[in-house]
PDB file of N, CA and C in Angstrom:
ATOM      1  N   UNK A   1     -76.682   9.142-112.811  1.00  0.00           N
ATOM      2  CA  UNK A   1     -75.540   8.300-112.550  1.00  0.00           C
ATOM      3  C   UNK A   1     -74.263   9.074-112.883  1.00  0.00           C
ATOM      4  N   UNK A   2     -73.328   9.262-111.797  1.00  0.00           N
ATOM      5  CA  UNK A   2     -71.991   9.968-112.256  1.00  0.00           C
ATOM      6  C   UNK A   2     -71.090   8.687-113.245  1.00  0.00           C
ATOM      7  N   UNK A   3     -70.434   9.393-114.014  1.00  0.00           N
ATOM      8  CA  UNK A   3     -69.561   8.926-114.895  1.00  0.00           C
ATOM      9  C   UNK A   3     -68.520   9.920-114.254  1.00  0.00           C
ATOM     10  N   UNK A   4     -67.138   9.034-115.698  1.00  0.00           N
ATOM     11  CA  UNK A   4     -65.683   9.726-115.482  1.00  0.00           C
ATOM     12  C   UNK A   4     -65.679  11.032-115.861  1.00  0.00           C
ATOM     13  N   UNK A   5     -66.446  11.321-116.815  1.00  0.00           N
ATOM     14  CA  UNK A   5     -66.147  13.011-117.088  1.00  0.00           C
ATOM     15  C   UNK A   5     -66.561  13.683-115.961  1.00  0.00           C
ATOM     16  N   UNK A   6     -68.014  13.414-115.391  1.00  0.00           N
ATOM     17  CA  UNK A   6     -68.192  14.068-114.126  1.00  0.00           C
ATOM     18  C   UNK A   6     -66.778  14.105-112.852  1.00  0.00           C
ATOM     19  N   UNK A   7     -66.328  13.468-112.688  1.00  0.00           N
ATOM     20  CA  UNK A   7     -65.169  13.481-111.954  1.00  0.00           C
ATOM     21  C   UNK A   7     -64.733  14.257-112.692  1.00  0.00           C
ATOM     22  N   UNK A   8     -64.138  13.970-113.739  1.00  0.00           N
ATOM     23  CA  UNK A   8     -62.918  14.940-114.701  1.00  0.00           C
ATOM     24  C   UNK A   8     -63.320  16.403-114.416  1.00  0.00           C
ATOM     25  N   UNK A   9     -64.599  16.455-114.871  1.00  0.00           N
ATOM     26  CA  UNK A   9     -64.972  17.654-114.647  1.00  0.00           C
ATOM     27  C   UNK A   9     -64.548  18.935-113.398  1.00  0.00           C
ATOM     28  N   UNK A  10     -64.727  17.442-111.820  1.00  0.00           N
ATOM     29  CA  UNK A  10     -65.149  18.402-111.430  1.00  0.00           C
ATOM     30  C   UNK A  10     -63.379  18.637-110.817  1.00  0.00           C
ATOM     31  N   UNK A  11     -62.709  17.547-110.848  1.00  0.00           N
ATOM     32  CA  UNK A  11     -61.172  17.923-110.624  1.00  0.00           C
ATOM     33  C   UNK A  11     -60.728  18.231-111.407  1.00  0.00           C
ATOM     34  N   UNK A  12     -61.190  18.765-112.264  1.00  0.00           N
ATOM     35  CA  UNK A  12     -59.872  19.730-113.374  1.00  0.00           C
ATOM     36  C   UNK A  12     -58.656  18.505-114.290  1.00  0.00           C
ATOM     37  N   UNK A  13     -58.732  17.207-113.800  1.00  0.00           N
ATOM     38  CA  UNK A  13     -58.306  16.209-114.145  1.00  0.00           C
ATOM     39  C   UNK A  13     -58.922  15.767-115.736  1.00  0.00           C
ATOM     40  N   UNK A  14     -57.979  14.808-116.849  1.00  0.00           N
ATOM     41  CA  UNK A  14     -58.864  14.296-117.677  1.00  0.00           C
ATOM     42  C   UNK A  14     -59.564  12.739-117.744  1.00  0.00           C
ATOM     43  N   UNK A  15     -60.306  13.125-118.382  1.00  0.00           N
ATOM     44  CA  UNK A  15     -60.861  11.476-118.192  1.00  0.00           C
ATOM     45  C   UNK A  15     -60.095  10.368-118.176  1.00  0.00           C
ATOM     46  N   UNK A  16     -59.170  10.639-119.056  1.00  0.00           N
ATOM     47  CA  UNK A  16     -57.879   8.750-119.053  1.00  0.00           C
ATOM     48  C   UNK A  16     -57.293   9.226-117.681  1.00  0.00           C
ATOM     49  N   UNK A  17     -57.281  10.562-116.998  1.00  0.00           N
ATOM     50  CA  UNK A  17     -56.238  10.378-115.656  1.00  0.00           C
ATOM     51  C   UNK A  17     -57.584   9.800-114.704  1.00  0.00           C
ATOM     52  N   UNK A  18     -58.533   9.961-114.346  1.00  0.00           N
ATOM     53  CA  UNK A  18     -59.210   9.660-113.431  1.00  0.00           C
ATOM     54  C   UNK A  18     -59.477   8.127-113.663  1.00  0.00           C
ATOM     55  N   UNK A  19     -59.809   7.602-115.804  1.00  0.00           N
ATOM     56  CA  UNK A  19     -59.812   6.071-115.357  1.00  0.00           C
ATOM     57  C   UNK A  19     -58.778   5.206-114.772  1.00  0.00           C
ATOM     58  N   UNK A  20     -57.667   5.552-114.940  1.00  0.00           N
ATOM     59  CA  UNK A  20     -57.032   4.558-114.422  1.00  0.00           C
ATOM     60  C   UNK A  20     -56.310   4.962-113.196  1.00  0.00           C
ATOM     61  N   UNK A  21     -56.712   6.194-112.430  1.00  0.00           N
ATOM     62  CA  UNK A  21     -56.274   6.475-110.748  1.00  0.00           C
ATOM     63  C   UNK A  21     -57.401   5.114-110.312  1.00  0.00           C
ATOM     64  N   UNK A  22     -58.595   5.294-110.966  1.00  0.00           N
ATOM     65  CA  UNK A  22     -59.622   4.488-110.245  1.00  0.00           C
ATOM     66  C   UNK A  22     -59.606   3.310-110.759  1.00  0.00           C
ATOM     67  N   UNK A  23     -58.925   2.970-111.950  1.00  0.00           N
ATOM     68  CA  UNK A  23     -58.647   1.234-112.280  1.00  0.00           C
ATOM     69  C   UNK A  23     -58.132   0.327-111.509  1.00  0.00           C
ATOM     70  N   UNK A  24     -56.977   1.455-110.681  1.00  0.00           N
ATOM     71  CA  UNK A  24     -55.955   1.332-110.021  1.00  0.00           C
ATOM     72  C   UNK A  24     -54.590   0.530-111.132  1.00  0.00           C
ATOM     73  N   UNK A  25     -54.968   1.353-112.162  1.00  0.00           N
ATOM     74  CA  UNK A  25     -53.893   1.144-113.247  1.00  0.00           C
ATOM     75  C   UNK A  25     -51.967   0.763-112.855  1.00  0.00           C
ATOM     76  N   UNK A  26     -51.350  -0.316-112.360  1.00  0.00           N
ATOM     77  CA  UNK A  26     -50.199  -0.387-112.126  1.00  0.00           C
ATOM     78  C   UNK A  26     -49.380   0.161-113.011  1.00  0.00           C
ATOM     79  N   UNK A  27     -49.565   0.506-114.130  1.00  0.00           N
ATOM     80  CA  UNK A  27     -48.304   1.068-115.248  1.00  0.00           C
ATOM     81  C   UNK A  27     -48.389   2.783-115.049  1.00  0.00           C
ATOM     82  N   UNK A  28     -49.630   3.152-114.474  1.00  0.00           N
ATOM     83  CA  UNK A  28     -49.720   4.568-114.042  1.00  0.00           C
ATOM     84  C   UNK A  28     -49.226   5.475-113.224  1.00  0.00           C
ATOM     85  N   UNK A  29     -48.340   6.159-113.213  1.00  0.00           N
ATOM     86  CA  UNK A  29     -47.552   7.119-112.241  1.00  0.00           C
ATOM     87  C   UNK A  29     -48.347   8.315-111.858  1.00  0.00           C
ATOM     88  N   UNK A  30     -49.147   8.634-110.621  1.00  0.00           N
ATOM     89  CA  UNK A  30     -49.755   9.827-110.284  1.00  0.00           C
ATOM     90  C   UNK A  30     -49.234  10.092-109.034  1.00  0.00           C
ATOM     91  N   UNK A  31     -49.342  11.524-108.980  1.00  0.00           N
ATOM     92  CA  UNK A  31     -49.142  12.020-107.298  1.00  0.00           C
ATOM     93  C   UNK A  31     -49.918  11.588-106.140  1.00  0.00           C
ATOM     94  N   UNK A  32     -49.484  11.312-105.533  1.00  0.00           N
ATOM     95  CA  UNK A  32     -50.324  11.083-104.538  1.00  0.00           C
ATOM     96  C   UNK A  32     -51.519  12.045-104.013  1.00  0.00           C
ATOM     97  N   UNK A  33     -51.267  13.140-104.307  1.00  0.00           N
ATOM     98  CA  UNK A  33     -52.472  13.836-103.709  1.00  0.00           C
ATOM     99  C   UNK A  33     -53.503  13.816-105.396  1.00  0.00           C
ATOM    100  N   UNK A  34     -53.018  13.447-106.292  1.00  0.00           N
ATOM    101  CA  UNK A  34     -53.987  13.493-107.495  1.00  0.00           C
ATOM    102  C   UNK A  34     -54.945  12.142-107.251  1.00  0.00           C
ATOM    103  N   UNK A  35     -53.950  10.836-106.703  1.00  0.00           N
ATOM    104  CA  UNK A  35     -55.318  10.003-106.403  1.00  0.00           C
ATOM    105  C   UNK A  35     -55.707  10.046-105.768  1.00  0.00           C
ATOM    106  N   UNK A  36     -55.162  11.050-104.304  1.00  0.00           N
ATOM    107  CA  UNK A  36     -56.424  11.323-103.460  1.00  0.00           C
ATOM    108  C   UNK A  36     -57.472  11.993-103.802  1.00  0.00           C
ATOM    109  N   UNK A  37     -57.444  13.458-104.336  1.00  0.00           N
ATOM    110  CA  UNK A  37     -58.139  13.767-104.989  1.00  0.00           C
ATOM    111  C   UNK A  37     -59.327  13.466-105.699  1.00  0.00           C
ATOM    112  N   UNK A  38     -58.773  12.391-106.829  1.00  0.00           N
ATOM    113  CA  UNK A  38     -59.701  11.959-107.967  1.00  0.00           C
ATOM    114  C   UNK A  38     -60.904  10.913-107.350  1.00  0.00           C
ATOM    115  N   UNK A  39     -60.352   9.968-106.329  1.00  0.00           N
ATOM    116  CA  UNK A  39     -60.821   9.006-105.290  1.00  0.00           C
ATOM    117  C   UNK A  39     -61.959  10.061-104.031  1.00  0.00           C
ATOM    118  N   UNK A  40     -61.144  11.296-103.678  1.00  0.00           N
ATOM    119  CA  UNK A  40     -62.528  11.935-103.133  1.00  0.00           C
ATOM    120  C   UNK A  40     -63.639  12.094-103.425  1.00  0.00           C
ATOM    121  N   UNK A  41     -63.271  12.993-104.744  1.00  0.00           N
ATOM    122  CA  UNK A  41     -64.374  13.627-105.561  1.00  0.00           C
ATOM    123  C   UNK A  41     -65.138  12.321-105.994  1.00  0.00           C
ATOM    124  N   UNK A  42     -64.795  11.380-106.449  1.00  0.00           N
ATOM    125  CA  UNK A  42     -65.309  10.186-106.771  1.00  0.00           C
ATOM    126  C   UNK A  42     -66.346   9.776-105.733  1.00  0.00           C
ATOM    127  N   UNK A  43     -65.750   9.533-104.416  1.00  0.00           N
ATOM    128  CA  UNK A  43     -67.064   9.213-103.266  1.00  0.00           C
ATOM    129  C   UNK A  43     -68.127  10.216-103.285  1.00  0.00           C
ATOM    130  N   UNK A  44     -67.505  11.778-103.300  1.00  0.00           N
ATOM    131  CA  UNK A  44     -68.973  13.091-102.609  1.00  0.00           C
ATOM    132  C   UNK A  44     -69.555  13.046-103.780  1.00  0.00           C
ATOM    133  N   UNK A  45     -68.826  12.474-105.622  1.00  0.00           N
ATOM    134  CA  UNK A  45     -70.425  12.270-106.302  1.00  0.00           C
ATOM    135  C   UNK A  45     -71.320  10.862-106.244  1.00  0.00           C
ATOM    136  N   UNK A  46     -70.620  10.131-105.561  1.00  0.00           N
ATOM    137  CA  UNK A  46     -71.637   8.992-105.422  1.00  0.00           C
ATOM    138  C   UNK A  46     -70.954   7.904-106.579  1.00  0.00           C
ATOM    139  N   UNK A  47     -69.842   8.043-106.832  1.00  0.00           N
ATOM    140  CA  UNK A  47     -69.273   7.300-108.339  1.00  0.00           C
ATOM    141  C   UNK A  47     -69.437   5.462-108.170  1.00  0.00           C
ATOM    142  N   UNK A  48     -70.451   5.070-108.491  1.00  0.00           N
ATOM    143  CA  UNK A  48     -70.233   3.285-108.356  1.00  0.00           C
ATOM    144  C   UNK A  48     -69.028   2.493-108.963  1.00  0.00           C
ATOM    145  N   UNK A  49     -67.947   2.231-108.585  1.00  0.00           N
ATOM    146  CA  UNK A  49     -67.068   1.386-108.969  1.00  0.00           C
ATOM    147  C   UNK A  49     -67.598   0.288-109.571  1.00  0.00           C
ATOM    148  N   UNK A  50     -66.854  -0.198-110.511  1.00  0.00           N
ATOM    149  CA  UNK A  50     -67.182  -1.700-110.564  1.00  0.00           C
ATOM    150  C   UNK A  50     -66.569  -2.304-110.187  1.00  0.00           C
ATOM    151  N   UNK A  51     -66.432  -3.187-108.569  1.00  0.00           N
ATOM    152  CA  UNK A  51     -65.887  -3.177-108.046  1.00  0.00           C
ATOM    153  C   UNK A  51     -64.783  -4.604-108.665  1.00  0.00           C
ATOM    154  N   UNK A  52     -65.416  -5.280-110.018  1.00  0.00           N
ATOM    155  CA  UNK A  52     -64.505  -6.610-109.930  1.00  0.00           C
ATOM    156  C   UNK A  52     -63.646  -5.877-111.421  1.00  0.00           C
ATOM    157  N   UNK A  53     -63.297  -4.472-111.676  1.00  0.00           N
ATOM    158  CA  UNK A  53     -62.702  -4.199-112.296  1.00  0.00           C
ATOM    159  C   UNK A  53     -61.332  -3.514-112.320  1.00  0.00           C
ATOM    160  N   UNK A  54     -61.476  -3.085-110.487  1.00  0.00           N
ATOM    161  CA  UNK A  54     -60.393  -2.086-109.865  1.00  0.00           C
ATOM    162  C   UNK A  54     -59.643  -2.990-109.077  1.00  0.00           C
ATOM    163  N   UNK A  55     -58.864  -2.923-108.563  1.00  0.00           N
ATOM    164  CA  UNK A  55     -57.999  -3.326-107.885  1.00  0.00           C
ATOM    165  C   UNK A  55     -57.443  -2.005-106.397  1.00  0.00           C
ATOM    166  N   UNK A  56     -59.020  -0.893-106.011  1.00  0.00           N
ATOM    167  CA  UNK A  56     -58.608  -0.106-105.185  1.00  0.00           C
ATOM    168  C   UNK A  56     -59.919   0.052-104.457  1.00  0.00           C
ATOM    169  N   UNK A  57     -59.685   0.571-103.183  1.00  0.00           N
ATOM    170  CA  UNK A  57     -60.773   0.680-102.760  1.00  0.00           C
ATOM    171  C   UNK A  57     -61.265   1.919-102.704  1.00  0.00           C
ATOM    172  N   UNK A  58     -62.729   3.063-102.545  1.00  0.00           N
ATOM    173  CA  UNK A  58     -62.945   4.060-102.650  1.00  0.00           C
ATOM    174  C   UNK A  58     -63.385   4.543-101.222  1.00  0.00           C
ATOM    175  N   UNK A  59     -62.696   4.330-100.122  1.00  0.00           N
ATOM    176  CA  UNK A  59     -62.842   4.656 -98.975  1.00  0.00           C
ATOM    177  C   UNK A  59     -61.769   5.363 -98.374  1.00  0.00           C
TER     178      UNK A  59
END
């Protein structure tokens, strides 16, 4: 099962930046290409959202 470090890992990103690109954290300021990014890598490892916890979609 991938977790956040696996993401972190594999974008060079840290774990609090990838949880809340993928919380879809509103108080969070990222680049746009960092949540694209973090949201890619997230799908090609297979990352299960929970989906009634985010407020984003992983598509």
């Amino acid at each position: 099962m991938v977790n956040l470090g696996d993401i972190a890992k594999a974008t060079g990103f840290s774990k609090a930046t990838v949880s809340r690109v993928l919380s879809g954290d509103p108080s969070f300021t990222a680049k746009e290409s960092t949540r694209h990014r973090v949201i890619q890598v997230a799908n090609e490892l297979g990352y299960a959202l929970r989906t009634s916890r985010s407020s984003i979609p992983l598509t």
